[in-house]
C-alpha atoms as a PDB file:
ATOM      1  CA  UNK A   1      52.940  24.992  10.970  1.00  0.00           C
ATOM      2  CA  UNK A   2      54.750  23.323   8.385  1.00  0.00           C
ATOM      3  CA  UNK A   3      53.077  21.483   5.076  1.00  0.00           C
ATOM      4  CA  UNK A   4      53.017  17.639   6.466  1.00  0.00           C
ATOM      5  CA  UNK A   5      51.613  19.057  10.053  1.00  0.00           C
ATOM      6  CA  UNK A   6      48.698  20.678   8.079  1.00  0.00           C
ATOM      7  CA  UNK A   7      48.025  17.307   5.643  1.00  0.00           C
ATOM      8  CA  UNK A   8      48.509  15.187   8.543  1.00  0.00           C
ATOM      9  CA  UNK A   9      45.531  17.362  10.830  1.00  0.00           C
ATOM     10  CA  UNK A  10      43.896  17.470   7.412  1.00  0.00           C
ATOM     11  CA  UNK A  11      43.738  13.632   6.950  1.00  0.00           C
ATOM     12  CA  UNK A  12      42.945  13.892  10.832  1.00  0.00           C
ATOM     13  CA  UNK A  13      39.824  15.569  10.240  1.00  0.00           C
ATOM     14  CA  UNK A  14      38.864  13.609   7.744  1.00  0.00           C
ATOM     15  CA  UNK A  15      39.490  10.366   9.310  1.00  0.00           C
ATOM     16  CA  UNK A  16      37.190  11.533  11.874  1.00  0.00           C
ATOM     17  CA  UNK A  17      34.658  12.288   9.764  1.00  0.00           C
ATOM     18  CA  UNK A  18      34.530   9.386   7.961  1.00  0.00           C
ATOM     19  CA  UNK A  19      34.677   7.154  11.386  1.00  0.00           C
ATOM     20  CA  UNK A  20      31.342   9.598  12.159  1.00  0.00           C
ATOM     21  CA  UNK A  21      29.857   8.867   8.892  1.00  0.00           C
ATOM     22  CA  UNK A  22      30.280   5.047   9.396  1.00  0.00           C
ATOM     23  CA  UNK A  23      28.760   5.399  12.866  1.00  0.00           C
ATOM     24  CA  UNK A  24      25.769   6.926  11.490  1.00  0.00           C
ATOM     25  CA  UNK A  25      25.064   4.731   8.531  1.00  0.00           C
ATOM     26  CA  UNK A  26      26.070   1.818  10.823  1.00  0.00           C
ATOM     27  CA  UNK A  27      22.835   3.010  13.193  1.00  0.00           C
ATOM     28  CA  UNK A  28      20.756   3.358  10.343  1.00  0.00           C
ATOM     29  CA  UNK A  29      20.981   0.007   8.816  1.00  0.00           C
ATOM     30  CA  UNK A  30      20.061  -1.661  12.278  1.00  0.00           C
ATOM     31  CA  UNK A  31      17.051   0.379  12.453  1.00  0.00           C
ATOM     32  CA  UNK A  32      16.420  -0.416   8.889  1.00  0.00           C
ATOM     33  CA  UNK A  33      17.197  -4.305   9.456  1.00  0.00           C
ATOM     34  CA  UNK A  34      14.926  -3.741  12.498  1.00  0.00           C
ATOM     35  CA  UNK A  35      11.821  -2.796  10.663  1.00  0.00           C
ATOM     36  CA  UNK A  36      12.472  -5.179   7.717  1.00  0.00           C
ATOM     37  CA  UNK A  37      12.333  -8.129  10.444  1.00  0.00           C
ATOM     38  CA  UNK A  38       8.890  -6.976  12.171  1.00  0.00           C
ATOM     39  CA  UNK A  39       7.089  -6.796   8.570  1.00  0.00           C
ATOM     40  CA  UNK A  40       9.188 -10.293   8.191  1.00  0.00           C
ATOM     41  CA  UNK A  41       7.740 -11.712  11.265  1.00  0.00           C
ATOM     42  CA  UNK A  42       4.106 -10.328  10.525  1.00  0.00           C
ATOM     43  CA  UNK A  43       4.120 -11.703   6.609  1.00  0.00           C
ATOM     44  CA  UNK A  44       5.171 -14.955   8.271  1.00  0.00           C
ATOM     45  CA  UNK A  45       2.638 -15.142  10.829  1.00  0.00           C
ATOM     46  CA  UNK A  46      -0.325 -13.958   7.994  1.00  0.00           C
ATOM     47  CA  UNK A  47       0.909 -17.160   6.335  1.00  0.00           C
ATOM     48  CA  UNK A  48       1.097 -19.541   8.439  1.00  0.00           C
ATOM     49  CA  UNK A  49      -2.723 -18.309   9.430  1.00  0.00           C
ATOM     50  CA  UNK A  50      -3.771 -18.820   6.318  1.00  0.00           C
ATOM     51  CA  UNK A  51      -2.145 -22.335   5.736  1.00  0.00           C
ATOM     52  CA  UNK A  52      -3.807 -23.396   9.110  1.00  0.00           C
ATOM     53  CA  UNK A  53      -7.265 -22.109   8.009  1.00  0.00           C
ATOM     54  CA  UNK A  54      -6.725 -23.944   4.438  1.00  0.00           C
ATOM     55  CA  UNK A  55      -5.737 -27.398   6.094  1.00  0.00           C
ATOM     56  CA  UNK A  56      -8.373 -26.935   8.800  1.00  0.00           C
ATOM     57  CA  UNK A  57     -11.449 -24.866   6.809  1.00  0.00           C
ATOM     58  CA  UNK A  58     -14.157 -25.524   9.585  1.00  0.00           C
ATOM     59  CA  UNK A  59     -11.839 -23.693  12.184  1.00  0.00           C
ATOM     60  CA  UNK A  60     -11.602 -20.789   9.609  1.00  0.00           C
ATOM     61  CA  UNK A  61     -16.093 -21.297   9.460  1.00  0.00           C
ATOM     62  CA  UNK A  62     -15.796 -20.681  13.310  1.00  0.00           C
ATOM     63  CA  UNK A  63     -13.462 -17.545  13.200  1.00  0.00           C
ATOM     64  CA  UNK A  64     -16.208 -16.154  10.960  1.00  0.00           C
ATOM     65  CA  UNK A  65     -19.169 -17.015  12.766  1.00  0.00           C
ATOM     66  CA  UNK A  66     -17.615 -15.649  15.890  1.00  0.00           C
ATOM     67  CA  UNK A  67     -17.213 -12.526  13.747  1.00  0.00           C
ATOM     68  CA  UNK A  68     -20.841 -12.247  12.883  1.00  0.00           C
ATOM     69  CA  UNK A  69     -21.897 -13.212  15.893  1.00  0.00           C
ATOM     70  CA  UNK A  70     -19.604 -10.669  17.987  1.00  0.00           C
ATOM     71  CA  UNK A  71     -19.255  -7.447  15.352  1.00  0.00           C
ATOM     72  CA  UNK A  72     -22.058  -8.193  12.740  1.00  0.00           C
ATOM     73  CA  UNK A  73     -21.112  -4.907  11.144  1.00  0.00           C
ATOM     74  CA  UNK A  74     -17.514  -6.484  10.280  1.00  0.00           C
ATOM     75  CA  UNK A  75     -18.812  -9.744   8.984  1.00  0.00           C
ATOM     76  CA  UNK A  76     -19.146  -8.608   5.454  1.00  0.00           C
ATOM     77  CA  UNK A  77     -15.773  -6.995   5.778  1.00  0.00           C
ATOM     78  CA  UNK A  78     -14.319 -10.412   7.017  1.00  0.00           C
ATOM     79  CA  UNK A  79     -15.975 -11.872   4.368  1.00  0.00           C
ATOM     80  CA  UNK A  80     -15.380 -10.082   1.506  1.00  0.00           C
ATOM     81  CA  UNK A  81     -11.612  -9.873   2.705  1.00  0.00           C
ATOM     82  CA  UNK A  82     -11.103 -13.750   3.479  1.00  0.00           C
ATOM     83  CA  UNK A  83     -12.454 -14.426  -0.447  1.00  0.00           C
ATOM     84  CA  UNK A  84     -10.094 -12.340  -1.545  1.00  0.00           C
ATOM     85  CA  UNK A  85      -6.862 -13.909   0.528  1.00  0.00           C
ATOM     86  CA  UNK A  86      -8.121 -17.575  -0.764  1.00  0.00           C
ATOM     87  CA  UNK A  87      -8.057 -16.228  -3.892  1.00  0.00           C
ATOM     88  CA  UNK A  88      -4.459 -15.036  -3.916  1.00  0.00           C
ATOM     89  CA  UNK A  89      -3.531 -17.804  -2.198  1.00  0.00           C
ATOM     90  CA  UNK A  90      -4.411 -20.246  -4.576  1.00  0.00           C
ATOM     91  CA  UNK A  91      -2.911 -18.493  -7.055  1.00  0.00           C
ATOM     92  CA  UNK A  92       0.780 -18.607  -5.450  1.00  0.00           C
ATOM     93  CA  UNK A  93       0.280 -22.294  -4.452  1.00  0.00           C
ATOM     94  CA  UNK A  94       1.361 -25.056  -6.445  1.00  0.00           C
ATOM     95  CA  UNK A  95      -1.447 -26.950  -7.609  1.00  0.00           C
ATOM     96  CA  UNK A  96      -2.217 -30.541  -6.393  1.00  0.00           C
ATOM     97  CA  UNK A  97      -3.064 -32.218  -9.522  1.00  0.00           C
END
Protein backbone atom coordinates (compact mmCIF):
# COMPACT_ATOMS: atom_id res chain seq x y z
CA UNK A 1 0.00 0.00 0.00
CA UNK A 2 1.54 3.03 -1.08
CA UNK A 3 1.70 6.56 1.09
CA UNK A 4 -1.49 8.47 -0.60
CA UNK A 5 -3.61 4.97 -0.35
CA UNK A 6 -2.86 4.99 3.45
CA UNK A 7 -3.66 9.10 3.94
CA UNK A 8 -6.50 8.74 1.72
CA UNK A 9 -8.14 5.49 4.08
CA UNK A 10 -6.74 7.64 6.87
CA UNK A 11 -8.81 10.79 5.99
CA UNK A 12 -11.50 7.97 5.24
CA UNK A 13 -11.69 7.02 8.69
CA UNK A 14 -11.75 10.11 9.89
CA UNK A 15 -14.36 11.49 7.72
CA UNK A 16 -16.43 8.82 9.07
CA UNK A 17 -15.91 9.59 12.33
CA UNK A 18 -16.56 12.94 12.23
CA UNK A 19 -19.98 12.31 10.07
CA UNK A 20 -20.68 9.86 13.42
CA UNK A 21 -19.79 12.54 15.75
CA UNK A 22 -22.17 15.05 13.99
CA UNK A 23 -24.91 12.41 14.06
CA UNK A 24 -24.63 12.10 17.67
CA UNK A 25 -24.41 15.68 18.75
CA UNK A 26 -27.09 16.34 16.07
CA UNK A 27 -29.49 13.75 18.32
CA UNK A 28 -28.52 15.33 21.34
CA UNK A 29 -29.44 18.85 20.70
CA UNK A 30 -33.07 17.73 19.62
CA UNK A 31 -33.47 16.00 22.79
CA UNK A 32 -32.01 18.96 24.48
CA UNK A 33 -34.29 21.49 22.37
CA UNK A 34 -37.01 18.95 23.33
CA UNK A 35 -36.84 19.37 27.03
CA UNK A 36 -36.07 23.13 26.87
CA UNK A 37 -39.62 23.49 25.00
CA UNK A 38 -41.74 21.36 27.67
CA UNK A 39 -40.26 23.57 30.69
CA UNK A 40 -41.05 26.49 27.93
CA UNK A 41 -44.56 25.43 27.54
CA UNK A 42 -45.08 24.78 31.40
CA UNK A 43 -43.42 28.42 32.49
CA UNK A 44 -45.88 29.76 29.92
CA UNK A 45 -48.87 28.09 31.05
CA UNK A 46 -47.85 29.01 35.09
CA UNK A 47 -48.09 32.54 33.67
CA UNK A 48 -50.74 32.90 31.94
CA UNK A 49 -52.54 31.19 35.25
CA UNK A 50 -51.40 33.62 37.21
CA UNK A 51 -52.31 36.67 34.93
CA UNK A 52 -55.90 35.14 34.72
CA UNK A 53 -56.17 34.80 38.55
CA UNK A 54 -54.74 38.57 38.90
CA UNK A 55 -57.34 40.06 36.32
CA UNK A 56 -60.09 37.81 37.69
CA UNK A 57 -59.14 37.50 41.78
CA UNK A 58 -62.63 36.04 42.83
CA UNK A 59 -62.03 33.02 40.38
CA UNK A 60 -58.56 32.60 42.09
CA UNK A 61 -61.01 32.92 45.88
CA UNK A 62 -62.93 29.89 44.31
CA UNK A 63 -59.83 27.72 43.31
CA UNK A 64 -58.96 28.10 47.00
CA UNK A 65 -62.09 27.42 48.59
CA UNK A 66 -62.47 24.37 46.45
CA UNK A 67 -59.07 23.50 47.91
CA UNK A 68 -60.17 23.75 51.48
CA UNK A 69 -63.17 22.41 50.91
CA UNK A 70 -61.83 19.20 48.91
CA UNK A 71 -58.08 18.59 50.64
CA UNK A 72 -58.28 20.80 53.86
CA UNK A 73 -54.85 19.46 54.69
CA UNK A 74 -53.44 21.34 51.42
CA UNK A 75 -55.21 24.58 52.03
CA UNK A 76 -52.47 26.09 54.05
CA UNK A 77 -50.03 24.79 51.51
CA UNK A 78 -52.12 26.55 48.70
CA UNK A 79 -52.14 29.35 50.71
CA UNK A 80 -48.98 29.96 51.88
CA UNK A 81 -47.73 29.13 48.21
CA UNK A 82 -50.26 31.51 46.25
CA UNK A 83 -48.86 34.59 48.75
CA UNK A 84 -45.75 33.86 47.79
CA UNK A 85 -46.38 33.75 43.69
CA UNK A 86 -48.37 37.29 44.14
CA UNK A 87 -45.56 38.39 45.73
CA UNK A 88 -43.04 37.65 42.99
CA UNK A 89 -45.31 38.58 40.65
CA UNK A 90 -45.70 41.95 41.58
CA UNK A 91 -42.34 42.37 41.80
CA UNK A 92 -41.58 41.51 37.94
CA UNK A 93 -44.65 43.55 36.83
CA UNK A 94 -44.49 46.97 35.81
CA UNK A 95 -46.29 49.06 38.10
CA UNK A 96 -49.57 50.88 37.17
CA UNK A 97 -49.01 54.19 38.60
Amino acid sequence: MSNAERIQTTLEQRRLSLVEQCHRERRLLVKHGSEIRNWIEFIETGLRTVSTFGKLPLLGVGVLAAVCLIKPKLARWVIKTSVSAWRIWQKFTPSKT
